[in-house]
C-alpha atoms as a PDB file:
ATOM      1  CA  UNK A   1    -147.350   5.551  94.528  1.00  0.00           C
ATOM      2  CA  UNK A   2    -149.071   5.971  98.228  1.00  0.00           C
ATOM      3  CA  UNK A   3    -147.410   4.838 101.263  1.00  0.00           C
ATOM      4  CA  UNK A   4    -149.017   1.810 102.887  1.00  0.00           C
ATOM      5  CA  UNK A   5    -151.958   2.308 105.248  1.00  0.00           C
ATOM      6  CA  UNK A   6    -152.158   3.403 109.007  1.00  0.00           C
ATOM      7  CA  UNK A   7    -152.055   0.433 111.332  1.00  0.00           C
ATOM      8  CA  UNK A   8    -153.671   0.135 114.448  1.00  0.00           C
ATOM      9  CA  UNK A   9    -151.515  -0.947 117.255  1.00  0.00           C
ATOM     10  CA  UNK A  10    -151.845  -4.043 119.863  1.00  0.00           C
ATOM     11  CA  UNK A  11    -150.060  -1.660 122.593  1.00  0.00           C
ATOM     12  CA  UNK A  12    -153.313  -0.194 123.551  1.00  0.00           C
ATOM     13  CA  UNK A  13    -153.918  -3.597 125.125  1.00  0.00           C
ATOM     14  CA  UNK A  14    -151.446  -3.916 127.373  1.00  0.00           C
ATOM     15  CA  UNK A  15    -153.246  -1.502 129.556  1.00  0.00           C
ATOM     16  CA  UNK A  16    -155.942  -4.151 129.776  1.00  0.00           C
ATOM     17  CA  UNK A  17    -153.203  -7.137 130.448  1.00  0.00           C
ATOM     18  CA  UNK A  18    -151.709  -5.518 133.140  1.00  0.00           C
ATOM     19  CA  UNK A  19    -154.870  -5.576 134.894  1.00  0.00           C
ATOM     20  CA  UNK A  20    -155.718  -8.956 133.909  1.00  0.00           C
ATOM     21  CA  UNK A  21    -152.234  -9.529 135.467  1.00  0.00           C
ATOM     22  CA  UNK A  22    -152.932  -8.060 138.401  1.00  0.00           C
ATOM     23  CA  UNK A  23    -156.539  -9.597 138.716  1.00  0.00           C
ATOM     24  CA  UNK A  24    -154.968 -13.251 138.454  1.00  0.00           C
ATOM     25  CA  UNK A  25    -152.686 -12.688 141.055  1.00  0.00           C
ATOM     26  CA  UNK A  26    -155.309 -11.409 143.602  1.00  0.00           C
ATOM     27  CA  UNK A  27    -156.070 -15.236 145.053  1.00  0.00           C
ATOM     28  CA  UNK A  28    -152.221 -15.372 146.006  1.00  0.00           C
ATOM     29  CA  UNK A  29    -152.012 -11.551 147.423  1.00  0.00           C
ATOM     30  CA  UNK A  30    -155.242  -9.628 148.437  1.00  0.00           C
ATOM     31  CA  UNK A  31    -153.482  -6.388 148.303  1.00  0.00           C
ATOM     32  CA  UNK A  32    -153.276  -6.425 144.949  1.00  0.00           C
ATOM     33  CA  UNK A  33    -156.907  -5.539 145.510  1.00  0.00           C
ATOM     34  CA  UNK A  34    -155.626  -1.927 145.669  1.00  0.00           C
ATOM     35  CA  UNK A  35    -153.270  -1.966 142.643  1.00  0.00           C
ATOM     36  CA  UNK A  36    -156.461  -3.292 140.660  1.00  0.00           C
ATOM     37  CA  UNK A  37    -158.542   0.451 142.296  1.00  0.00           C
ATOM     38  CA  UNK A  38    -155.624   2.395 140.810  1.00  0.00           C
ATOM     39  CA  UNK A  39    -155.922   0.950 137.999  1.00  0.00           C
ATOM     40  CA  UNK A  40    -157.474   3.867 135.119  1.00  0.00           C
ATOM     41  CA  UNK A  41    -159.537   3.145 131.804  1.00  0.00           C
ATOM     42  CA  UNK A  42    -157.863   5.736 128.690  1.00  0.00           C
ATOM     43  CA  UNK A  43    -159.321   5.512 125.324  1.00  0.00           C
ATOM     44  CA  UNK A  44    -157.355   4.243 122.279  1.00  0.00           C
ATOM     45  CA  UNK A  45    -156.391   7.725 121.112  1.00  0.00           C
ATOM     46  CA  UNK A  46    -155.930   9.095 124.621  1.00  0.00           C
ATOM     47  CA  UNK A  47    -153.369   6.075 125.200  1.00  0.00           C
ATOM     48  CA  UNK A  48    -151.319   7.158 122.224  1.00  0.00           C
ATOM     49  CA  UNK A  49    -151.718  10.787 122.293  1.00  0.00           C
ATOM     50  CA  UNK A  50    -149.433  10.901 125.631  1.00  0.00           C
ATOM     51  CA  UNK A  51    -147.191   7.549 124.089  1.00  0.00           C
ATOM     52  CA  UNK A  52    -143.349   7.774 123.224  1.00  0.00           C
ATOM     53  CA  UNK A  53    -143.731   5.102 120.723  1.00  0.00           C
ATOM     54  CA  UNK A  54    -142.317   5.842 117.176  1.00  0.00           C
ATOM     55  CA  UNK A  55    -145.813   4.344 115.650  1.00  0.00           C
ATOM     56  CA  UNK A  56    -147.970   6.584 118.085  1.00  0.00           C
ATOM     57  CA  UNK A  57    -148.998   9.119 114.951  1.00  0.00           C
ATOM     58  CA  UNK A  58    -149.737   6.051 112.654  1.00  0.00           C
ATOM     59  CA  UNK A  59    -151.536   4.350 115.633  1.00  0.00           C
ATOM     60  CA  UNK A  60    -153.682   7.573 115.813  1.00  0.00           C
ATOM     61  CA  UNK A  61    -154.302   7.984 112.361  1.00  0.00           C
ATOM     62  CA  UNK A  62    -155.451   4.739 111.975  1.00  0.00           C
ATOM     63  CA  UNK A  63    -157.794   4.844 114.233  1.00  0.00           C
ATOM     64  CA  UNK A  64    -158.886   7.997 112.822  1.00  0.00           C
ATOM     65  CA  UNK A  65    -159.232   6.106 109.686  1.00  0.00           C
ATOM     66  CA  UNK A  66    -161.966   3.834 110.624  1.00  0.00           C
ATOM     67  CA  UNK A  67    -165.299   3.774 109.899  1.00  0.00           C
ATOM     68  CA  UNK A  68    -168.048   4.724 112.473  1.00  0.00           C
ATOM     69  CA  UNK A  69    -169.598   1.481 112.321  1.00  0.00           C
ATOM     70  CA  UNK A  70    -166.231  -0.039 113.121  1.00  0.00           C
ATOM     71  CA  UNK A  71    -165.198   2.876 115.331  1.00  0.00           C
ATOM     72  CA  UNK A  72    -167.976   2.040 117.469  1.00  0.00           C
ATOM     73  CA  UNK A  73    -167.775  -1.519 117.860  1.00  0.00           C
ATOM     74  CA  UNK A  74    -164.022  -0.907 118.719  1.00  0.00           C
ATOM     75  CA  UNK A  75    -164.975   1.174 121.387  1.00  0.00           C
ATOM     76  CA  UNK A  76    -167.965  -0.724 122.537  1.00  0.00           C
ATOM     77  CA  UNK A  77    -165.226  -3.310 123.102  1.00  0.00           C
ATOM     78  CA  UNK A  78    -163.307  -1.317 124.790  1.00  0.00           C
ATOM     79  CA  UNK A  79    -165.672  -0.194 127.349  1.00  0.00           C
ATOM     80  CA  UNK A  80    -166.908  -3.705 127.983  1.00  0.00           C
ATOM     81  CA  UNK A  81    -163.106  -4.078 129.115  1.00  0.00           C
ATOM     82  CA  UNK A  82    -162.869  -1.954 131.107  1.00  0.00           C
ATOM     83  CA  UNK A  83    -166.322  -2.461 132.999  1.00  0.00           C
ATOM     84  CA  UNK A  84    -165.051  -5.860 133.372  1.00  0.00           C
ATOM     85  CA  UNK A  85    -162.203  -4.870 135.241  1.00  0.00           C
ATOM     86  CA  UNK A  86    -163.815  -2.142 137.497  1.00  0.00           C
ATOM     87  CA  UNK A  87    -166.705  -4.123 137.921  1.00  0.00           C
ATOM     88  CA  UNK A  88    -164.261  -7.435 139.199  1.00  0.00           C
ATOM     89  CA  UNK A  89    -162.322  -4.468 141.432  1.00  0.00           C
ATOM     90  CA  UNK A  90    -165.603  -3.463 143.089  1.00  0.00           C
ATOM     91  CA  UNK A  91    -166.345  -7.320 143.641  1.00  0.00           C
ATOM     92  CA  UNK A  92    -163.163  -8.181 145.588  1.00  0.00           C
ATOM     93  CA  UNK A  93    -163.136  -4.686 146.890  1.00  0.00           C
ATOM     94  CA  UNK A  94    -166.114  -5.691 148.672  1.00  0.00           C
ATOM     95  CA  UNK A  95    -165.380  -9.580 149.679  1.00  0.00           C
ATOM     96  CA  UNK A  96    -164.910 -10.212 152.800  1.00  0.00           C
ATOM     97  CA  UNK A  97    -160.894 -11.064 153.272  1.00  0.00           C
ATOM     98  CA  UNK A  98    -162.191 -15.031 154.809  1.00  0.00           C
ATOM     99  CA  UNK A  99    -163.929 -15.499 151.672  1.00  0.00           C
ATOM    100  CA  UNK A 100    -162.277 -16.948 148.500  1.00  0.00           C
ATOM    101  CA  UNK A 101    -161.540 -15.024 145.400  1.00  0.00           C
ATOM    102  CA  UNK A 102    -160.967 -17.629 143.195  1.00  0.00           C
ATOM    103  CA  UNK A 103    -164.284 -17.841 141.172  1.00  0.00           C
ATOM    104  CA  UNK A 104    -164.961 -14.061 140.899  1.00  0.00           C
ATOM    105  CA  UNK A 105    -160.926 -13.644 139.312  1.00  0.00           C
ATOM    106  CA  UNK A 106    -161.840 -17.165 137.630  1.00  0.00           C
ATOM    107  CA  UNK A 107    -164.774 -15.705 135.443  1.00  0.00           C
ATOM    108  CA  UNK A 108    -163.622 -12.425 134.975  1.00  0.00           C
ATOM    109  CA  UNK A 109    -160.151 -13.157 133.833  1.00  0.00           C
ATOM    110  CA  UNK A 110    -161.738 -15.795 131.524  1.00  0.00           C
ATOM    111  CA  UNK A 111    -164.025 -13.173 130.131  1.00  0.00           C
ATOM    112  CA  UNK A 112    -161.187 -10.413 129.896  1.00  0.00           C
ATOM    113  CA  UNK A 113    -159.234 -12.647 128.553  1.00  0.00           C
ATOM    114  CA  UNK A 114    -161.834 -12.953 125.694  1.00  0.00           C
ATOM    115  CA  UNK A 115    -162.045  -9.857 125.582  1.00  0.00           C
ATOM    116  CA  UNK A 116    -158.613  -8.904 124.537  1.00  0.00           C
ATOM    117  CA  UNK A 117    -158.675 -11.563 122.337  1.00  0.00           C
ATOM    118  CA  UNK A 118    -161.308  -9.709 119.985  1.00  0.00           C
ATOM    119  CA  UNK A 119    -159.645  -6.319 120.461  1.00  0.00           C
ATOM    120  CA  UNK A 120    -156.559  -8.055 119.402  1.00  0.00           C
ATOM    121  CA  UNK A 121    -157.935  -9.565 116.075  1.00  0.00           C
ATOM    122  CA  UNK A 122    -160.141  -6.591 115.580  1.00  0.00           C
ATOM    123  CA  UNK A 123    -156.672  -4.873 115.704  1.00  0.00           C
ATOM    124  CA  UNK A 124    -154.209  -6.734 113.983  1.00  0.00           C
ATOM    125  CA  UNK A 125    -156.898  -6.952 110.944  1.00  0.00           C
ATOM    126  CA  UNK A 126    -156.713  -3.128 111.068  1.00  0.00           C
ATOM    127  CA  UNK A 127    -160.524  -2.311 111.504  1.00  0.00           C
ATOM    128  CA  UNK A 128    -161.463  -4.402 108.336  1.00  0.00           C
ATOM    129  CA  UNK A 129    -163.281  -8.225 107.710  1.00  0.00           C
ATOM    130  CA  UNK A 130    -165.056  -9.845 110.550  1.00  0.00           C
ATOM    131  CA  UNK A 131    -163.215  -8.947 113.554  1.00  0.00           C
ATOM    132  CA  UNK A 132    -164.238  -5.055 113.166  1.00  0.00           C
ATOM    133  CA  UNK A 133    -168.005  -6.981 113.727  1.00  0.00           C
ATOM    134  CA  UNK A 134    -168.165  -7.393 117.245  1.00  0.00           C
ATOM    135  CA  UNK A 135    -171.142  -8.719 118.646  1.00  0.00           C
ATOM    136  CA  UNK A 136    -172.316  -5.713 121.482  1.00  0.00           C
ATOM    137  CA  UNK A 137    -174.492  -8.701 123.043  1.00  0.00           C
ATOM    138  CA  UNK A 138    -171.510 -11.198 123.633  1.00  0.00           C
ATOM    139  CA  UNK A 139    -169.712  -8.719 125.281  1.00  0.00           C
ATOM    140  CA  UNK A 140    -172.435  -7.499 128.002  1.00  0.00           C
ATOM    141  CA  UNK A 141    -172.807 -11.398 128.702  1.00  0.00           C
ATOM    142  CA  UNK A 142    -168.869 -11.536 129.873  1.00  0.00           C
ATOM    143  CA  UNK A 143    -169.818  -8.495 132.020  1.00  0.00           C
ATOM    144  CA  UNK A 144    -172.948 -10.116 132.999  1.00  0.00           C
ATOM    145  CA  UNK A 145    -171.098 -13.112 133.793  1.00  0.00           C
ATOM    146  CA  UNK A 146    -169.051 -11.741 136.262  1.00  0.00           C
ATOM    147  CA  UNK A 147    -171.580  -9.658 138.123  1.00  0.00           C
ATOM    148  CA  UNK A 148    -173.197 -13.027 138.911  1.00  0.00           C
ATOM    149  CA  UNK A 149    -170.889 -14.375 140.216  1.00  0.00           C
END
């Protein structure tokens, strides 16, 4: 009798929350600007291969378990993240300090906050079902969205 599958694990995201954190807090300090140009993108596997966390391996071998299909729309995901947050850094990098930030950190925390949200149920369903079907042109239009802005 096998063990139970590999699972994938949600703290991947909290990479991603921390800097939707620290984007939402930008309209109340501006130096958090800075915090947000520190901030560094790591893959899935990168994030666990350095992780103290007793599920790291599993984590890993999950991942390793996926198909390419879903593989790829994981990391597609993923990207799109973290595009979403550089791209939102550049933008209030670059904003004058008398101007407001509070539509460019409205749209892109809305869209990150999608975001996560997908990588989340992509996650917690382990790969499989609907949420490992994630829509490459849905997430350009959150990045899209907050490069017009």
């Amino acid at each position: 009798m096998g063990g139970a599958a590999p699972q994938l694990s949600t703290d991947y995201l909290n990479r991603h929350s921390e800097a939707l954190m620290l984007l939402e807090m930008v309209p109340i300090d501006r130096e958090i600007v800075g915090d947000l140009k520190a901030w560094r993108a790591v893959g899935y596997h990168e994030h666990f291969a350095t992780s103290p966390l007793r599920c790291a391996d599993e984590a890993m071998a999950a991942y390793r378990g996926l198909g390419q299909r879903e593989a790829q729309s994981f990391d597609a995901l993923c990207a799109a993240m973290d595009r979403l947050i550089y791209t939102a850094t550049a933008l209030l990098d670059e904003m004058p300090a008398e101007e407001d930030p509070g539509l460019i950190v409205d749209i892109a925390s809305l869209s990150l906050r999608r975001l996560i949200a997908r990588a989340n149920a992509f996650i917690n369903a382990n790969g499989r079902g609907e949420a490992a079907y994630i829509d490459p042109n849905a997430v350009q239009a959150d990045v899209d969205a907050v490069m017009a802005s």
